[in-house]
N, C-alpha and C. Protein backbone atom coordinates (compact mmCIF):
# COMPACT_ATOMS: atom_id res chain seq x y z
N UNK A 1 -17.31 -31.97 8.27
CA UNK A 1 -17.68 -30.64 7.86
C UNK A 1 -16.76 -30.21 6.71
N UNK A 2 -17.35 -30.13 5.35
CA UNK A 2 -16.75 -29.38 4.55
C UNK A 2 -16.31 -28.22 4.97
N UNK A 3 -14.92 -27.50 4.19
CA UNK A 3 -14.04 -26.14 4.43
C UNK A 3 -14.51 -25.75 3.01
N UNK A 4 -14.80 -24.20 3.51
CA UNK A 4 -15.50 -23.72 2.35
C UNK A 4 -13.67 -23.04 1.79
N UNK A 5 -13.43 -22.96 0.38
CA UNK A 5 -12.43 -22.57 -0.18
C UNK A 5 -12.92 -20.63 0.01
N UNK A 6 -11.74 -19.89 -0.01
CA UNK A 6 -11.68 -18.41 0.09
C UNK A 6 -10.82 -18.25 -1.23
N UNK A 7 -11.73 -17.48 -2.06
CA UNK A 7 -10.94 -16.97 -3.30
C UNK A 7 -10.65 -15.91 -2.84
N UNK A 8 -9.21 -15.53 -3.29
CA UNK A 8 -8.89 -14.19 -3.22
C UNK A 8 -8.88 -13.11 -4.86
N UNK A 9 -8.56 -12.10 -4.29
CA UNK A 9 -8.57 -11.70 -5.78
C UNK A 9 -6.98 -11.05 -5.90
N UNK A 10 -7.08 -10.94 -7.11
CA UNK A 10 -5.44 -10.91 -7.70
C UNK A 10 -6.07 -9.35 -8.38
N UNK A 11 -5.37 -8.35 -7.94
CA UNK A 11 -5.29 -7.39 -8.44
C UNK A 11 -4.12 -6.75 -8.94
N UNK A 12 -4.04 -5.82 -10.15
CA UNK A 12 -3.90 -5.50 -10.78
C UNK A 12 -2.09 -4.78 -10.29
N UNK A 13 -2.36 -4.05 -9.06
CA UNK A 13 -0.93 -3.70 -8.09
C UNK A 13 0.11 -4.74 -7.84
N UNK A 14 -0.60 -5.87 -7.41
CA UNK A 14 -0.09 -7.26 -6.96
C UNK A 14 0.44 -7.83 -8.14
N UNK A 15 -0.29 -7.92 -9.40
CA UNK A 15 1.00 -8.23 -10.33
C UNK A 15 1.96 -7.39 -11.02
N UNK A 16 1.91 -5.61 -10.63
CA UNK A 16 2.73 -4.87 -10.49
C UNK A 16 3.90 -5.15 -10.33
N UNK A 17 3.40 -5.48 -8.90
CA UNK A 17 4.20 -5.32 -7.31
C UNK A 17 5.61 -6.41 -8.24
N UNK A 18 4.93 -8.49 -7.96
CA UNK A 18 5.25 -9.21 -8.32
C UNK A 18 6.45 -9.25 -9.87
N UNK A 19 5.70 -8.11 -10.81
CA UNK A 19 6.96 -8.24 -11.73
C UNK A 19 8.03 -7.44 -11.71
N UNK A 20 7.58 -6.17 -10.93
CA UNK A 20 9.44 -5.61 -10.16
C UNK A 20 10.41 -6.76 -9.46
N UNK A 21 9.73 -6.72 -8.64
CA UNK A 21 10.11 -7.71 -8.12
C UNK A 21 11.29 -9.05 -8.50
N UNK A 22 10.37 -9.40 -9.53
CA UNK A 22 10.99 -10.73 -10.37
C UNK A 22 12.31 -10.12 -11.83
N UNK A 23 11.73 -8.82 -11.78
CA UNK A 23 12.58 -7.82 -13.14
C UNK A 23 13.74 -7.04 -12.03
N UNK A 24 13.70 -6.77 -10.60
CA UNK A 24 14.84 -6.44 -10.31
C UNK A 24 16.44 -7.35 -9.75
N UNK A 25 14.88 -9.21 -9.46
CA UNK A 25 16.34 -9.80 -9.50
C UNK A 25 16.77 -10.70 -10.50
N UNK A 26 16.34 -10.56 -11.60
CA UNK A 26 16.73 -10.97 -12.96
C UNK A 26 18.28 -9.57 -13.25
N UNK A 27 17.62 -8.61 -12.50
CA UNK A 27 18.94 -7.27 -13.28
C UNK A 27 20.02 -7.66 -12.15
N UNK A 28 19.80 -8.08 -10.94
CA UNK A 28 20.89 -8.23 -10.42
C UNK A 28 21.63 -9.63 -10.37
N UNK A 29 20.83 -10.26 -11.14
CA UNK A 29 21.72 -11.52 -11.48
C UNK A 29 22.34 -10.97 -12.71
N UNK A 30 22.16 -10.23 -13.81
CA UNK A 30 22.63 -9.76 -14.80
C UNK A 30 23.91 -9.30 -14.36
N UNK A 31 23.95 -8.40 -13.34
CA UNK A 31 24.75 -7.71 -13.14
C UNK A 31 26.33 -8.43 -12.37
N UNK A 32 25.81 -9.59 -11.43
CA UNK A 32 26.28 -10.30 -10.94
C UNK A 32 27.09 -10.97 -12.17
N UNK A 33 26.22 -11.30 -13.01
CA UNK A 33 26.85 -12.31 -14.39
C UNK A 33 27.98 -11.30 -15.31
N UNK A 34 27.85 -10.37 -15.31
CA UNK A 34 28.87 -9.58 -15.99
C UNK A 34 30.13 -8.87 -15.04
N UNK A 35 29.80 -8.96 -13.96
CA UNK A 35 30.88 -8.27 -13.17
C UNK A 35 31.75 -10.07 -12.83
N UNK A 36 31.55 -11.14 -12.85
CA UNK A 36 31.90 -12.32 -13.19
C UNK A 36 32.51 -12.61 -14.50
N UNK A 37 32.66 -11.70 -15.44
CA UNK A 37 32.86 -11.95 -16.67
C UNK A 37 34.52 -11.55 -16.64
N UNK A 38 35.14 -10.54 -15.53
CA UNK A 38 36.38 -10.50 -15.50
C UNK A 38 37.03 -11.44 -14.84
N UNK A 39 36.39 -12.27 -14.34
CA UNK A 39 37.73 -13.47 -14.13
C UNK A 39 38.05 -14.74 -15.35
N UNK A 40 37.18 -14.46 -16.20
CA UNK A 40 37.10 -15.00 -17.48
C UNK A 40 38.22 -14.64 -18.82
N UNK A 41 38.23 -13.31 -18.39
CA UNK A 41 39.05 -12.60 -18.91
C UNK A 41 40.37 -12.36 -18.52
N UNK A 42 40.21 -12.68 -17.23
CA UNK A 42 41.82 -12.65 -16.42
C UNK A 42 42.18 -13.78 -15.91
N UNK A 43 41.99 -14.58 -16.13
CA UNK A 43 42.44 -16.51 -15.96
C UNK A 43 43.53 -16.34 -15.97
N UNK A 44 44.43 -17.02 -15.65
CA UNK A 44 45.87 -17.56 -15.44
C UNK A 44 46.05 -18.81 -14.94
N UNK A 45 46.24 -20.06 -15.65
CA UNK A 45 46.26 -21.56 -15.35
C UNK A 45 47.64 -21.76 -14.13
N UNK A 46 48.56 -20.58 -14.29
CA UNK A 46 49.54 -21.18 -12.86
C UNK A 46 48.80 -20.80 -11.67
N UNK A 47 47.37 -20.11 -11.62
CA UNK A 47 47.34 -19.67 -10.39
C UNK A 47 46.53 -20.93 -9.53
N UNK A 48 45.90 -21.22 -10.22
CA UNK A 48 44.84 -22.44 -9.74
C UNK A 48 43.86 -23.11 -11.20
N UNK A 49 43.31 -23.67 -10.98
CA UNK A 49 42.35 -24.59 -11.64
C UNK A 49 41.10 -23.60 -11.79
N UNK A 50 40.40 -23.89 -13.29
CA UNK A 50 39.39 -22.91 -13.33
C UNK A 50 38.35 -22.85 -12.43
N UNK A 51 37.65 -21.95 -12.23
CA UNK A 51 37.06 -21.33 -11.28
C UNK A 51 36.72 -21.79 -9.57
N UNK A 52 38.15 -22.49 -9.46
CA UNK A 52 38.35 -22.31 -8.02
C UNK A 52 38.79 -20.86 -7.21
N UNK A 53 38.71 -21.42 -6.30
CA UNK A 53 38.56 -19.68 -5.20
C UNK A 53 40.34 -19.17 -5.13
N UNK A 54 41.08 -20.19 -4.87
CA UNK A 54 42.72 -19.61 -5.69
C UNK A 54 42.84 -18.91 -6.71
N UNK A 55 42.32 -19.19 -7.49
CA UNK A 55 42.76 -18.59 -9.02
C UNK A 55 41.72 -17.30 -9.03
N UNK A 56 41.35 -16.82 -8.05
CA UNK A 56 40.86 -15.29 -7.67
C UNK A 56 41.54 -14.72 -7.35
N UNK A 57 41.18 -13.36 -7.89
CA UNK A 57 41.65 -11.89 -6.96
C UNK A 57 40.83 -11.87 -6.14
N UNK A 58 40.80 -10.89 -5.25
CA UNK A 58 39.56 -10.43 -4.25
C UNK A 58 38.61 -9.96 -4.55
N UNK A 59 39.12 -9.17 -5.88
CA UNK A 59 37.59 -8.49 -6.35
C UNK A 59 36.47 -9.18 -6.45
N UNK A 60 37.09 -9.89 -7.27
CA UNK A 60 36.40 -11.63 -8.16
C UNK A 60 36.29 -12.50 -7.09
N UNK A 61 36.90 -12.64 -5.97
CA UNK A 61 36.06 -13.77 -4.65
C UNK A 61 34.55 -12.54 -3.96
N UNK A 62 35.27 -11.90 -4.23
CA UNK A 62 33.67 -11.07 -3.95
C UNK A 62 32.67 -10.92 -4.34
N UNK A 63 32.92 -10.83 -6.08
CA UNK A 63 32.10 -10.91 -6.96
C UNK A 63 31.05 -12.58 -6.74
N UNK A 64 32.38 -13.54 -6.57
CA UNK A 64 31.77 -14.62 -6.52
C UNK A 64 30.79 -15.12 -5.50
N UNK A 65 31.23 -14.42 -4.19
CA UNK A 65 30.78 -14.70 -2.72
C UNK A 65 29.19 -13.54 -3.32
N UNK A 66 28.80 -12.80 -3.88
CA UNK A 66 28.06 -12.34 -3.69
C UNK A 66 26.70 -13.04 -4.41
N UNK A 67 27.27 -13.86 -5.80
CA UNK A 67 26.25 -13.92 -6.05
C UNK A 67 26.12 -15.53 -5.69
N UNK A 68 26.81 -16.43 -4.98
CA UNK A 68 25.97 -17.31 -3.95
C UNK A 68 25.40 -17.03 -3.24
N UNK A 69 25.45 -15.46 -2.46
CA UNK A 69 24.65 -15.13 -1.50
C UNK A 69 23.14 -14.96 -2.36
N UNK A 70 23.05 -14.74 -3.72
CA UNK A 70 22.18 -13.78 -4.03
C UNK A 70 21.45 -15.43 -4.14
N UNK A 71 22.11 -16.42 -4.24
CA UNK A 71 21.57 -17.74 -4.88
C UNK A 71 21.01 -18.52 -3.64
N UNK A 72 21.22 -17.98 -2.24
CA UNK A 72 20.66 -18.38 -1.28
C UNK A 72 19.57 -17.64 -0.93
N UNK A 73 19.54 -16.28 -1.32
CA UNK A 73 18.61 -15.39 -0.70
C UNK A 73 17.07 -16.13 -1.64
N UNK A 74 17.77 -16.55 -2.85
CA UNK A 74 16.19 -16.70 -3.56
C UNK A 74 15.99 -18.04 -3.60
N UNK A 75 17.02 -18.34 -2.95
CA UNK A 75 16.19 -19.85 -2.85
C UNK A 75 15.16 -20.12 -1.56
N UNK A 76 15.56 -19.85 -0.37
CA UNK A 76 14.93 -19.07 0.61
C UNK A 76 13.36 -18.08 -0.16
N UNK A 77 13.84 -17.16 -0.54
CA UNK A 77 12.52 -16.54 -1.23
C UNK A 77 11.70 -17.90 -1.85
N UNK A 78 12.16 -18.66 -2.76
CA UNK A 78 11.65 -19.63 -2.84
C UNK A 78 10.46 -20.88 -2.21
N UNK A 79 11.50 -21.50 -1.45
CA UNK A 79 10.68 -21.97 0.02
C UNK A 79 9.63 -21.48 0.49
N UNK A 80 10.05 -19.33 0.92
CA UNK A 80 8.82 -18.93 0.88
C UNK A 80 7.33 -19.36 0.50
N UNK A 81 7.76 -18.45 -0.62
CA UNK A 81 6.66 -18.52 -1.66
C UNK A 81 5.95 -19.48 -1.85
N UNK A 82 6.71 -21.00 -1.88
CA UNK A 82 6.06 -22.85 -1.96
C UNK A 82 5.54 -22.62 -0.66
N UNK A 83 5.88 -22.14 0.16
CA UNK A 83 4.82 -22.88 1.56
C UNK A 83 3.88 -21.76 1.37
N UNK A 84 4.03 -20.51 1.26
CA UNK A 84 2.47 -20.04 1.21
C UNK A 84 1.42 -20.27 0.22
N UNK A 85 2.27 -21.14 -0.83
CA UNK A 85 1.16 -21.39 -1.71
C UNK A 85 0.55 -22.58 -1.34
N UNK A 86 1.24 -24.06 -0.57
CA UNK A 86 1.04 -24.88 -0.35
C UNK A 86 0.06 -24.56 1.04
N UNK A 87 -0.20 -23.86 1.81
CA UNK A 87 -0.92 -23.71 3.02
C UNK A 87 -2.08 -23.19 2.25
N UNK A 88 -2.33 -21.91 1.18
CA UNK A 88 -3.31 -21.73 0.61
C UNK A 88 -4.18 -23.08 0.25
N UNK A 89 -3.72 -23.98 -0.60
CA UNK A 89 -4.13 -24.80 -1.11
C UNK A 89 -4.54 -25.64 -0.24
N UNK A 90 -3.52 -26.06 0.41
CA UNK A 90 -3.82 -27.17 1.81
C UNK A 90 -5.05 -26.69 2.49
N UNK A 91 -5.20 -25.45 2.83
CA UNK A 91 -5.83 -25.12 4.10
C UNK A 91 -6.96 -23.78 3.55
N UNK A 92 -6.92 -23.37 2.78
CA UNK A 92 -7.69 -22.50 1.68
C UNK A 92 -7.76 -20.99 2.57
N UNK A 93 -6.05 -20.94 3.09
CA UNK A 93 -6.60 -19.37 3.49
C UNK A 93 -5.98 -18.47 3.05
């Protein structure tokens, strides 16, 4: 028995929705990337080796710890997104 395919429709909200979305975590990687820009600026070679977690202040291990978090959250979002597209396709729902 053939599976009949289900088109959906892509409206107009949905790619709204989709480019906030993609435009608010482009700004918070921005933001992430410039608040990272002071340990660049405040290096000191006796403290440790470049951008190991020694040669931080706290601010800057925070800064740093945050945006691996931000680098897990979308990779995860990621995964997401591949399996619901891959079940669409696979399975046409």
């Amino acid at each position: 028995m053939k599976q009949k395919m289900v088109k959906t429709k892509i409206r107009f909200v949905d790619i709204i929705y989709w480019l906030a979305i993609i435009g608010a975590d482009i700004f918070i990687y921005m933001i992430l990337g410039l608040l990272q820009m002071d340990y660049d600026d405040t290096y000191d070679s006796s403290k440790g080796e470049y951008w190991s977690l020694a040669s931080m202040n706290t601010r800057q291990l925070m800064f740093y710890c945050a945006l691996q978090f931000w680098n897990i959250i979308n990779l995860i979002g990621l995964i997401f997104i591949g399996r619901k597209i891959y079940k669409r396709i696979k399975y046409g729902t």
